[in-house]
N, C-alpha and C. Protein backbone atom coordinates (compact mmCIF):
# COMPACT_ATOMS: atom_id res chain seq x y z
N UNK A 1 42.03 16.56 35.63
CA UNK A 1 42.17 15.80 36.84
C UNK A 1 41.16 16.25 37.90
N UNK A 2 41.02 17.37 38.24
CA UNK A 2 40.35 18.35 38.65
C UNK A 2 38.77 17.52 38.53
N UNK A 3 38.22 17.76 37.33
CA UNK A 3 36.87 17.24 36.94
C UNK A 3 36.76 15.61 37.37
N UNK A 4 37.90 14.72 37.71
CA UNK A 4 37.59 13.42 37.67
C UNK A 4 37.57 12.91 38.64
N UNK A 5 38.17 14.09 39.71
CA UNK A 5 38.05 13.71 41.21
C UNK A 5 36.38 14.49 41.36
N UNK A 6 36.11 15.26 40.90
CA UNK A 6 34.58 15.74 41.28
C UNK A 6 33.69 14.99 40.82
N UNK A 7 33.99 14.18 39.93
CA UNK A 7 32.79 13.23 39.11
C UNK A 7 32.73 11.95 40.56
N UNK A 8 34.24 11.84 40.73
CA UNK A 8 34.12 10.27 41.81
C UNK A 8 33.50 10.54 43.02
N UNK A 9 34.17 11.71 43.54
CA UNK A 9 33.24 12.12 44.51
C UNK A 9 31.41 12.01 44.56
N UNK A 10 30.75 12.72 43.02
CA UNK A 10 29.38 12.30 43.04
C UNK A 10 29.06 11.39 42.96
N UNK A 11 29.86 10.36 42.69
CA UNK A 11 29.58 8.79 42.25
C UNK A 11 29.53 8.01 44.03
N UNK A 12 30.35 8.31 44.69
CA UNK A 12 30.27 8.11 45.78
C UNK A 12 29.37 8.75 46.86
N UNK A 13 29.28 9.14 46.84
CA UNK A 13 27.81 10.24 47.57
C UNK A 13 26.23 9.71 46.90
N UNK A 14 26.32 9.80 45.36
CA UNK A 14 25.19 8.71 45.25
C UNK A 14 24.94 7.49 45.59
N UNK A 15 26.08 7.27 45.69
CA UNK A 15 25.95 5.40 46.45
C UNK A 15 25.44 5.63 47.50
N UNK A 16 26.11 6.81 48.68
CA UNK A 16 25.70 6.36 49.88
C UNK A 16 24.49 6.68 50.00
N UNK A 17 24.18 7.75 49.40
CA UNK A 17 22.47 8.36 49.65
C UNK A 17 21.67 6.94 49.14
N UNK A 18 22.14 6.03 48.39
CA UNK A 18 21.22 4.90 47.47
C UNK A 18 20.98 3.95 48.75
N UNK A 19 22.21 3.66 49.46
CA UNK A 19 22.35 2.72 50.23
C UNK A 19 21.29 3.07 51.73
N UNK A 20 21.62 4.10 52.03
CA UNK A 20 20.94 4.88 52.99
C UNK A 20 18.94 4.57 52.88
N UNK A 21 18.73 5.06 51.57
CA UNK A 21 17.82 4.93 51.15
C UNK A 21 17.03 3.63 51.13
N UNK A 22 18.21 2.77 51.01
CA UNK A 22 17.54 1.22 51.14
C UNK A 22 17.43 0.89 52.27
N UNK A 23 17.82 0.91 53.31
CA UNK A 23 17.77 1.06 54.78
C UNK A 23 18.77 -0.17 55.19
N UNK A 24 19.67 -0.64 54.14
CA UNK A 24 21.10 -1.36 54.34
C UNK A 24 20.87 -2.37 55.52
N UNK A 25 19.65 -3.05 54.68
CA UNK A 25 19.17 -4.53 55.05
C UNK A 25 18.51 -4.19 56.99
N UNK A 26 17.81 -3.24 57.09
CA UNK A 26 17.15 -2.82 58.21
C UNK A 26 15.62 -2.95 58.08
N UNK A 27 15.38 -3.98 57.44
CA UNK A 27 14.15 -4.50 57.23
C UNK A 27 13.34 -5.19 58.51
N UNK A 28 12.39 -5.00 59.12
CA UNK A 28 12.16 -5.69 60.14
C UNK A 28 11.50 -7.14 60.13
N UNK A 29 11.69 -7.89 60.70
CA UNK A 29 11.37 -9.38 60.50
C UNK A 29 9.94 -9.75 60.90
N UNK A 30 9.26 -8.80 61.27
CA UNK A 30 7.69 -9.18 61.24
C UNK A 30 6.88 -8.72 59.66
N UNK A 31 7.34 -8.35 59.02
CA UNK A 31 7.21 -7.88 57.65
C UNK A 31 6.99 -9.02 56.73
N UNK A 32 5.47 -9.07 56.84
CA UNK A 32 5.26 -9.95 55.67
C UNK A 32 3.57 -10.73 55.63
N UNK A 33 3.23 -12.37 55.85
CA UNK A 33 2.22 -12.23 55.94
C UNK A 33 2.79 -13.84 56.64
N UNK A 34 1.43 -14.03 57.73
CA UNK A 34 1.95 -14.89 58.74
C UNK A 34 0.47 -15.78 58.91
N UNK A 35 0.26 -17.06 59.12
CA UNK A 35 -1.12 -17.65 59.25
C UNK A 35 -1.01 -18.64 60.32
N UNK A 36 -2.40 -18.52 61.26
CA UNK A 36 -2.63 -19.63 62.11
C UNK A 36 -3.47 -20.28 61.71
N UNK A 37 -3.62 -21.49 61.84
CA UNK A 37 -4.72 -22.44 61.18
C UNK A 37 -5.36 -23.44 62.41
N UNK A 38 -6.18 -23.49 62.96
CA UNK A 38 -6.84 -24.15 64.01
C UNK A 38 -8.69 -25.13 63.41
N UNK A 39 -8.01 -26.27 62.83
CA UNK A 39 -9.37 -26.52 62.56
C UNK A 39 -9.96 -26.19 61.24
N UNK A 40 -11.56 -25.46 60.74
CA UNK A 40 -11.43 -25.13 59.63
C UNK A 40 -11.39 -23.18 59.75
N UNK A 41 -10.61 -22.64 61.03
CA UNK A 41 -10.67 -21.18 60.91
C UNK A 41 -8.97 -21.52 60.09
N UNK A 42 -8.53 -19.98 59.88
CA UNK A 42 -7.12 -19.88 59.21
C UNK A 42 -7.19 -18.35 59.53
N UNK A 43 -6.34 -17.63 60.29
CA UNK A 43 -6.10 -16.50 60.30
C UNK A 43 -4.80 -16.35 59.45
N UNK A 44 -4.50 -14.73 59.50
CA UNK A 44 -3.83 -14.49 58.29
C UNK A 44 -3.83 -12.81 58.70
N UNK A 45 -2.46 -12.52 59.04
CA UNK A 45 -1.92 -11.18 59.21
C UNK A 45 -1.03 -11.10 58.37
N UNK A 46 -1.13 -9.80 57.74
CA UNK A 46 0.03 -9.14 56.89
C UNK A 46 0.60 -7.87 57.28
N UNK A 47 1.75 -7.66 57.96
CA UNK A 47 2.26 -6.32 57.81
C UNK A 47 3.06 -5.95 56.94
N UNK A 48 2.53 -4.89 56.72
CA UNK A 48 3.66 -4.19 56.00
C UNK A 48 5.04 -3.43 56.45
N UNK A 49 5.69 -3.19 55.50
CA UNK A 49 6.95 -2.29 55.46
C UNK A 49 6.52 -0.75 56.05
N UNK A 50 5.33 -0.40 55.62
CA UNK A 50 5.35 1.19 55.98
C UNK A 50 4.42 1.16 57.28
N UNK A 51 4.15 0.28 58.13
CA UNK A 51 3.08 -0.22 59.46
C UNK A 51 1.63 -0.12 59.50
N UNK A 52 1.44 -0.38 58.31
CA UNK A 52 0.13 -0.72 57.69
C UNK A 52 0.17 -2.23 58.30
N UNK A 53 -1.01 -2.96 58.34
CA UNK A 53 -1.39 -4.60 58.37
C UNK A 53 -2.78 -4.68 57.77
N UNK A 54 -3.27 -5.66 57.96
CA UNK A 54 -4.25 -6.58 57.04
C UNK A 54 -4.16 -8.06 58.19
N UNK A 55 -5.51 -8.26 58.99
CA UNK A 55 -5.82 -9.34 59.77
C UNK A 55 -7.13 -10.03 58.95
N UNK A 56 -7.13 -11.08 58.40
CA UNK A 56 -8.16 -11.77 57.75
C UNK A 56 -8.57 -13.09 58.25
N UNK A 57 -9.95 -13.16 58.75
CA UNK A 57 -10.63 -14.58 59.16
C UNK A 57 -10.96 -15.43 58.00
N UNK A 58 -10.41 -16.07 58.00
CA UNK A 58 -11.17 -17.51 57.07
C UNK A 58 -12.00 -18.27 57.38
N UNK A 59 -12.70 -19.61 57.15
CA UNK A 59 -13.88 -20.45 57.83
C UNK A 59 -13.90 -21.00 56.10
N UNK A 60 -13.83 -22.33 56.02
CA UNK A 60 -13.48 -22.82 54.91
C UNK A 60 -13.23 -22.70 54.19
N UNK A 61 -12.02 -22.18 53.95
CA UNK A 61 -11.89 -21.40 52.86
C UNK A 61 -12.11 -20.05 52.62
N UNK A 62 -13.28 -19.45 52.39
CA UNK A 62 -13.83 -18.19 52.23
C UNK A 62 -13.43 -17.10 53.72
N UNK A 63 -13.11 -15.47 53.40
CA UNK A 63 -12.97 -14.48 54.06
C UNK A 63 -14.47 -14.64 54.63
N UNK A 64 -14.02 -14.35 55.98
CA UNK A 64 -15.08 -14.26 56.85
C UNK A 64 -15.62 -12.94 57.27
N UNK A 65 -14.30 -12.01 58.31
CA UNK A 65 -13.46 -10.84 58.12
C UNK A 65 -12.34 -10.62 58.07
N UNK A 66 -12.01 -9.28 57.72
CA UNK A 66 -11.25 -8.70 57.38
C UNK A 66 -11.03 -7.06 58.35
N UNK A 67 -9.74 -6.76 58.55
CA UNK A 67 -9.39 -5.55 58.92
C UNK A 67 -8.36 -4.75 58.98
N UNK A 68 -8.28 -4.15 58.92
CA UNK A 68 -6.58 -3.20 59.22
C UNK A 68 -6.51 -2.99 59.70
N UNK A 69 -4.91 -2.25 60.17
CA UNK A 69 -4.34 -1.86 61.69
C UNK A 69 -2.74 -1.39 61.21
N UNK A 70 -2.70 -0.74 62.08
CA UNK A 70 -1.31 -0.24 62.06
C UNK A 70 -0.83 0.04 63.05
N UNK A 71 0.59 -0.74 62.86
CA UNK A 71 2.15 -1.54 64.13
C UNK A 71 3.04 -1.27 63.91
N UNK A 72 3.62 -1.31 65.12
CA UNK A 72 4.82 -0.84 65.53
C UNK A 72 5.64 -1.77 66.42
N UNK A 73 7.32 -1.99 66.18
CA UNK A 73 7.91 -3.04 66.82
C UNK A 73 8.89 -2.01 67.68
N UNK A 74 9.55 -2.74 68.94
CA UNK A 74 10.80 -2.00 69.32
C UNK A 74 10.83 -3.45 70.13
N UNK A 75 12.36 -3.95 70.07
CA UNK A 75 12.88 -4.75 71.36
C UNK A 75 11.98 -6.40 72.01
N UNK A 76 11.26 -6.65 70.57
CA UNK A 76 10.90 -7.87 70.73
C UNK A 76 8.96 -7.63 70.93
N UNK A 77 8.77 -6.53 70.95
CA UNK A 77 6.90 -6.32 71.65
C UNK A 77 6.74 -5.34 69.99
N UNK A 78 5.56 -5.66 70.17
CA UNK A 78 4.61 -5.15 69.11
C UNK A 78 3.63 -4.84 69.09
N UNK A 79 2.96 -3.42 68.94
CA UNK A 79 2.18 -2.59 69.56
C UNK A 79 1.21 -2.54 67.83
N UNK A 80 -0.04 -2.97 68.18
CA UNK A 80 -0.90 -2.54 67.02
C UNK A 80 -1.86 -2.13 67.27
N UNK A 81 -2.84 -1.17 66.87
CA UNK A 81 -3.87 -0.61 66.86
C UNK A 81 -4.90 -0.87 65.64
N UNK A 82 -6.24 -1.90 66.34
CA UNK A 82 -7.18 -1.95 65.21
C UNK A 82 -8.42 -2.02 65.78
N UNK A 83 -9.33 -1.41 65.12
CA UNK A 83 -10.57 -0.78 65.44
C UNK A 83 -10.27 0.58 66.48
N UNK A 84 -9.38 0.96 66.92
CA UNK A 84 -9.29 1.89 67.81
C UNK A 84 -8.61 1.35 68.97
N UNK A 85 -8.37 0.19 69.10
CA UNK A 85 -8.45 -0.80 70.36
C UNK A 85 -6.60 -0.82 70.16
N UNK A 86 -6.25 -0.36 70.91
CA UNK A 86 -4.10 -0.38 71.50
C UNK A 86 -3.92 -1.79 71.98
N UNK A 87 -3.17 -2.79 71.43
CA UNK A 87 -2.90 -4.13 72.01
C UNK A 87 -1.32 -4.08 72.05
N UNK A 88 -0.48 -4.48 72.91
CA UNK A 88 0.54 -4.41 73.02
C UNK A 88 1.15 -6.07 73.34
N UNK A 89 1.60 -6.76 72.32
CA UNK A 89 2.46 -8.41 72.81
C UNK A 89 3.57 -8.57 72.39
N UNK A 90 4.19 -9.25 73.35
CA UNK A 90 5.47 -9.63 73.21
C UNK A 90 5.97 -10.75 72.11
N UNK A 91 6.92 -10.74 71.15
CA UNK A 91 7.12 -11.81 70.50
C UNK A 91 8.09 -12.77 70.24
N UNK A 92 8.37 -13.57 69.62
CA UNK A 92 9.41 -13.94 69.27
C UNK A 92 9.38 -14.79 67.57
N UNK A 93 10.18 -14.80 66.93
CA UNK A 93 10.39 -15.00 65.72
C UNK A 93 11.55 -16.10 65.87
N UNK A 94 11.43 -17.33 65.60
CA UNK A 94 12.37 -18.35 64.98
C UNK A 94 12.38 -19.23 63.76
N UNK A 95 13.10 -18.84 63.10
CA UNK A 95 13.02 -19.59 61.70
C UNK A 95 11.53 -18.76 61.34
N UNK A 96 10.55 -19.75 60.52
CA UNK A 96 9.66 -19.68 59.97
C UNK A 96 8.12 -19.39 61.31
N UNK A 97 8.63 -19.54 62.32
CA UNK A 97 7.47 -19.03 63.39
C UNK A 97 7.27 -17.79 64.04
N UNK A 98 6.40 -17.00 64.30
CA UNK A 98 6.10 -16.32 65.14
C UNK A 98 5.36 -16.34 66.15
N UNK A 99 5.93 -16.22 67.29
CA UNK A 99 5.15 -16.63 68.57
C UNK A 99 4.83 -15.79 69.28
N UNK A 100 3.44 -15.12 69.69
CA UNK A 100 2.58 -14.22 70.95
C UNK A 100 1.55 -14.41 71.09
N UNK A 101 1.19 -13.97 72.12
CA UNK A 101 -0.02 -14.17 72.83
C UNK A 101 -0.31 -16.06 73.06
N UNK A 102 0.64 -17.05 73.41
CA UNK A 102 0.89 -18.11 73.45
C UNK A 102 0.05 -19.13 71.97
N UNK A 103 0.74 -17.96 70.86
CA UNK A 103 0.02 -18.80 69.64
C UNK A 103 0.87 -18.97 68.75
N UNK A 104 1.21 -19.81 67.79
CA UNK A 104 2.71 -20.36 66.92
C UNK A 104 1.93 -19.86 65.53
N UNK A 105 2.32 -18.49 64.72
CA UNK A 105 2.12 -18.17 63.35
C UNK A 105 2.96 -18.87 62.60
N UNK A 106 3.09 -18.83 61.28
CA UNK A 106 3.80 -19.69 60.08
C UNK A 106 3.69 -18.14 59.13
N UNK A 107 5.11 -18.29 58.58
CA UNK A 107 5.45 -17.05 57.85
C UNK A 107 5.10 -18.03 56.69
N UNK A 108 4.03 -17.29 55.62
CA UNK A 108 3.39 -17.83 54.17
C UNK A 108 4.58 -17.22 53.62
């Protein structure tokens, strides 16, 4: 009896460390890859999960540039740093849009 309460116990403690670990759906909602399209430009940001990003220019089709950066969210603003350069905007996310700097992204 002894041994079967110590087994449930580890069984339960691994769950929570598992759950913990997953961050129990604390995923942030700018996470992913988002495009503006004006004409024949198409921008195209990707952040990541670990605050890595990826900002890519298009022009018919073809990469024009390309760059990285790495962001940070708290309380609706989003702070990224690329080329060295600190930009700080406010956002908002509805449904399938993201909206700052008075521009409407589309979550791809």
């Amino acid at each position: 009896m002894k041994k079967a309460i110590t087994l449930l116990m580890a069984a339960i403690m691994l769950f929570a460390t598992a759950a913990l670990l997953t961050g129990c759906g604390s995923s942030n909602p700018l996470v992913g890859t988002w495009e503006l399209t004006e004409g024949n430009w198409s921008d195209r940001m990707i952040f990541e999960r670990n605050g890595n990003g990826r900002i890519e220019e298009w022009y018919h089709g073809e990469l024009d540039w390309s760059g990285t950066f790495t962001w940070s969210s708290d309380n609706g603003s989003v702070t990224v740093v690329l080329e060295g350069n600190t930009m700080v905007f406010d956002y908002s996310i509805s449904g399938r849009r993201l909206t700052f700097d008075d521009e409407v992204w589309t979550r791809r």
